[in-house]
Each structure stands twice: as C-alpha cells, then as structure tokens.
N, C-alpha and C. Protein backbone atom coordinates (compact mmCIF):
# COMPACT_ATOMS: atom_id res chain seq x y z
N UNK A 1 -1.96 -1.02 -9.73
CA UNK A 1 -1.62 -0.95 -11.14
C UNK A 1 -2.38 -2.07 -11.84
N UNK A 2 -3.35 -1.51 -12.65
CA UNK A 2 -3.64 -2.73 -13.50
C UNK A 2 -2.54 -3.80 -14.08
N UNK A 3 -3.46 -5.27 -13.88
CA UNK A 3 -2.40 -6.08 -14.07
C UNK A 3 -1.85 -6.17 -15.48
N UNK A 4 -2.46 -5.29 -16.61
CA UNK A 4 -1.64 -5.48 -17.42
C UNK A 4 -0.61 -4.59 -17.76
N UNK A 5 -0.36 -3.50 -16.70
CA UNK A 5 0.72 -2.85 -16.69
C UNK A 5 1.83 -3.40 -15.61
N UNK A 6 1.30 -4.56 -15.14
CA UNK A 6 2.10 -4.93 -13.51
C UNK A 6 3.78 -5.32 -14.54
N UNK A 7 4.56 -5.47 -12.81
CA UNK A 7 5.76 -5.54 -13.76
C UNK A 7 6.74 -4.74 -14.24
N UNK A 8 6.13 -3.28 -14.53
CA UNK A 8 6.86 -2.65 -15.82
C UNK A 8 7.47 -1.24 -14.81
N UNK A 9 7.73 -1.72 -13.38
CA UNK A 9 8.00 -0.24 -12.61
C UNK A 9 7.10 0.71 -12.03
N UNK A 10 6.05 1.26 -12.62
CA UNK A 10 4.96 1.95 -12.29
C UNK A 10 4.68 2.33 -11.34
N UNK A 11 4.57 1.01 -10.41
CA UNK A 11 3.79 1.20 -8.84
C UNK A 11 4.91 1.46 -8.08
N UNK A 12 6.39 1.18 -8.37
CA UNK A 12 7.41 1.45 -7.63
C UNK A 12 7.66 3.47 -7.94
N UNK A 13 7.39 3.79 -9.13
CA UNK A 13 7.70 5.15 -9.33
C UNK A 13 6.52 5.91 -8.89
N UNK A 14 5.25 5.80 -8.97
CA UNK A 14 4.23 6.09 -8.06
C UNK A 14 5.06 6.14 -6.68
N UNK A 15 4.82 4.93 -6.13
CA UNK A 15 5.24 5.42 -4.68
C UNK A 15 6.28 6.31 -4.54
N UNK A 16 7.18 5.85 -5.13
CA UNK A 16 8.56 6.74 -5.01
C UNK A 16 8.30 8.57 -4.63
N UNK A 17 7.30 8.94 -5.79
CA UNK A 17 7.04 10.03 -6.06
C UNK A 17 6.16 10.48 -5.17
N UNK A 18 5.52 9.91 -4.78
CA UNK A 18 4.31 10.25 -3.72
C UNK A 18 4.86 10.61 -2.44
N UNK A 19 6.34 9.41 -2.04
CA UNK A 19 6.87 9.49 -0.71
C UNK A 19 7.57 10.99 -0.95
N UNK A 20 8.18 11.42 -1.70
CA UNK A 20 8.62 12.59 -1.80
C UNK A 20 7.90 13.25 -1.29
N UNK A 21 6.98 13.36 -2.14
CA UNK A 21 6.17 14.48 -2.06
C UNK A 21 5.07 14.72 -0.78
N UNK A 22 5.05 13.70 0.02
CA UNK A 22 4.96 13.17 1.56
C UNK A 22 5.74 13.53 2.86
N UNK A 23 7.34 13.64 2.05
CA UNK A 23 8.28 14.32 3.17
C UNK A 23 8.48 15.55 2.49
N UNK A 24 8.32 16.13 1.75
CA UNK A 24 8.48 17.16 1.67
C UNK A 24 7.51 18.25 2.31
N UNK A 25 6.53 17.40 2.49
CA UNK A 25 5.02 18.28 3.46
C UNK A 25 5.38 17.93 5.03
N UNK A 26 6.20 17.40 4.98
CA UNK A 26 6.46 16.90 6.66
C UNK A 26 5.97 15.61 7.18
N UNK A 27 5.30 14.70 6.28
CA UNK A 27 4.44 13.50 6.66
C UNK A 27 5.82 12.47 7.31
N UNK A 28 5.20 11.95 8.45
CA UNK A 28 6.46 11.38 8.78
C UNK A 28 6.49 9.87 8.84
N UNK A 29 5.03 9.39 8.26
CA UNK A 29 4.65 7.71 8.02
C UNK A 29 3.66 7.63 7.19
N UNK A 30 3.75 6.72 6.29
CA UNK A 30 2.56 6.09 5.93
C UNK A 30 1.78 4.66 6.44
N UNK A 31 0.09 4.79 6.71
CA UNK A 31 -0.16 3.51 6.82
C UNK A 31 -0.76 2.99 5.68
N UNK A 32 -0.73 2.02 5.07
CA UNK A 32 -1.34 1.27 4.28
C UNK A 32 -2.74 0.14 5.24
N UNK A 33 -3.73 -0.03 4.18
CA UNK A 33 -4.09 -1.00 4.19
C UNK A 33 -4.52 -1.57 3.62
N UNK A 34 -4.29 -3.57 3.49
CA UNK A 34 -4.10 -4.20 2.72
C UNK A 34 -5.01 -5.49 3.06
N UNK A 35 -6.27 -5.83 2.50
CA UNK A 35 -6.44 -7.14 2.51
C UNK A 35 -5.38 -8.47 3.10
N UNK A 36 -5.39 -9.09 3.93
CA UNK A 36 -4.49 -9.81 4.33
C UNK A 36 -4.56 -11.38 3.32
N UNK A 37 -5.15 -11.38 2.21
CA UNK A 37 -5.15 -12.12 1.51
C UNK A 37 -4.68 -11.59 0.21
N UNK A 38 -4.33 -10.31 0.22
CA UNK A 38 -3.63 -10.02 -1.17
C UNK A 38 -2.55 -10.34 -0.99
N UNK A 39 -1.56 -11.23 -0.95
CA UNK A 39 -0.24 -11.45 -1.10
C UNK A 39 0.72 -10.70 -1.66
N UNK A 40 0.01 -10.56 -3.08
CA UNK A 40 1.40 -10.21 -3.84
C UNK A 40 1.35 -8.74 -3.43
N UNK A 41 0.16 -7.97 -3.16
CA UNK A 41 0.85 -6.53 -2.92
C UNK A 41 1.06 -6.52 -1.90
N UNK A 42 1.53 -7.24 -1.14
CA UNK A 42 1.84 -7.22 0.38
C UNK A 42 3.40 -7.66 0.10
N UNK A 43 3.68 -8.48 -1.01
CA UNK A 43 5.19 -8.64 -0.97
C UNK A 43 5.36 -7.80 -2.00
N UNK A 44 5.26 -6.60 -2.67
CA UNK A 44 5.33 -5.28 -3.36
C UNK A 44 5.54 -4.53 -2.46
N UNK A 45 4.84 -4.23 -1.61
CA UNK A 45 5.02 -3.38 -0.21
C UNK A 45 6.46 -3.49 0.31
N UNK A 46 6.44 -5.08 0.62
CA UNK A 46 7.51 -5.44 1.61
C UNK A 46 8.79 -5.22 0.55
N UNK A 47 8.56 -5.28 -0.86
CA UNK A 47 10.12 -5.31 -1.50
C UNK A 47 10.72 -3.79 -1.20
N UNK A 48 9.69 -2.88 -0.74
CA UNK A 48 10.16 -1.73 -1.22
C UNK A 48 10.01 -0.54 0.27
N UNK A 49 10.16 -1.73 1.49
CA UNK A 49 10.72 -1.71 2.33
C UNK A 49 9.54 -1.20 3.28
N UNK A 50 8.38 -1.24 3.22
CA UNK A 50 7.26 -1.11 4.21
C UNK A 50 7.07 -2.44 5.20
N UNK A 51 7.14 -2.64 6.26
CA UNK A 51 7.03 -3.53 7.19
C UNK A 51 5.48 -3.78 7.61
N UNK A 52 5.17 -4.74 8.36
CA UNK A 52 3.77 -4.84 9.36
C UNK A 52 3.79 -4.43 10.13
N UNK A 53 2.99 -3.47 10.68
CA UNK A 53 2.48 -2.79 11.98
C UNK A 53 1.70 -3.40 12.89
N UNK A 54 1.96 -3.65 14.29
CA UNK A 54 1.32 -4.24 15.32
C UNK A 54 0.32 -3.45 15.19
N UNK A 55 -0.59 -3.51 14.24
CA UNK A 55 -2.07 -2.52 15.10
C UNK A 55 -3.10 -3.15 14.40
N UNK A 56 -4.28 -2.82 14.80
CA UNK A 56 -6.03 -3.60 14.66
C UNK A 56 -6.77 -2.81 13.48
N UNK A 57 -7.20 -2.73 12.75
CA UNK A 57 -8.02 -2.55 11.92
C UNK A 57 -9.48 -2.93 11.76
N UNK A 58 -10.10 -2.16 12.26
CA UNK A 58 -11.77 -2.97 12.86
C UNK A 58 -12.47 -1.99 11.67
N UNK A 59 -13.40 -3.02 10.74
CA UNK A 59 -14.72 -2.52 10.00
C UNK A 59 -15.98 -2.87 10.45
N UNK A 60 -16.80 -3.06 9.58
CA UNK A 60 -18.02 -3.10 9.94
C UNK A 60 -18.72 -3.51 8.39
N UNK A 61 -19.13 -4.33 7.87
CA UNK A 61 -19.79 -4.27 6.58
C UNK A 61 -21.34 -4.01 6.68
N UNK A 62 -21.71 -3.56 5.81
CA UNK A 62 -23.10 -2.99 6.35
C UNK A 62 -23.81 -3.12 4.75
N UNK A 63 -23.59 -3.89 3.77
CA UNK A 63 -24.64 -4.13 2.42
C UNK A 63 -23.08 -5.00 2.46
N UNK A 64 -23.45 -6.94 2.64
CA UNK A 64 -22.48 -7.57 2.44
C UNK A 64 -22.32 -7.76 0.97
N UNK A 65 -20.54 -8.19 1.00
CA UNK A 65 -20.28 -8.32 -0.62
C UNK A 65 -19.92 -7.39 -1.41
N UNK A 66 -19.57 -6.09 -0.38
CA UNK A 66 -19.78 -4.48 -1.27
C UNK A 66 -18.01 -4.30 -0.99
C-alpha cells in the first residue's frame, strides 16, 4: 500500500479478501516473500497472524541493483 494510504485498513482488507477468495479455490497456504529488512511489513504480516517459515529462499542477481 502506498505509504500515503498506509494506516487506513487497506492492506488488512486486501488480504482479508484475497484469503477468501484463496479458500474458497481450495488454496490451503500462502507463502510470502519478504525482504528481511523490511520490518514493518513483516510486523503487518505478523499482526495479522502469518508466522516465519523454516525454509531457504535462494536468488541469483544477474544486472546488480535491479
């Protein structure tokens, strides 16, 4: 959510709506991924009850800076 809409609910009714519409297709998890230096959407995540997953996430940058 742009930050000048942050705040105002948005990203909580997004998700909300999305997870619906996620179990209603049968999806039975979501993974996210998140910069481990974004904080705050990592404690956005966590308010709204998504946890950390023991698992690896391997990239590769290939035109650095992109």
């Amino acid at each position: 959510v742009h930050p000048e809409f942050q705040g105002k609910g948005y990203a909580l009714q997004i998700m909300s709506d999305l997870e619906e519409k996620l179990i209603a297709r049968g999806c039975p998890k979501i993974n996210l991924q998140i910069r481990s230096s974004n904080k705050k959407v990592i404690a956005f995540y966590e308010s709204i009850g998504y946890t950390i997953d023991e698992a690896v996430s391997m990239g590769k940058r290939l035109i650095p800076d992109s």
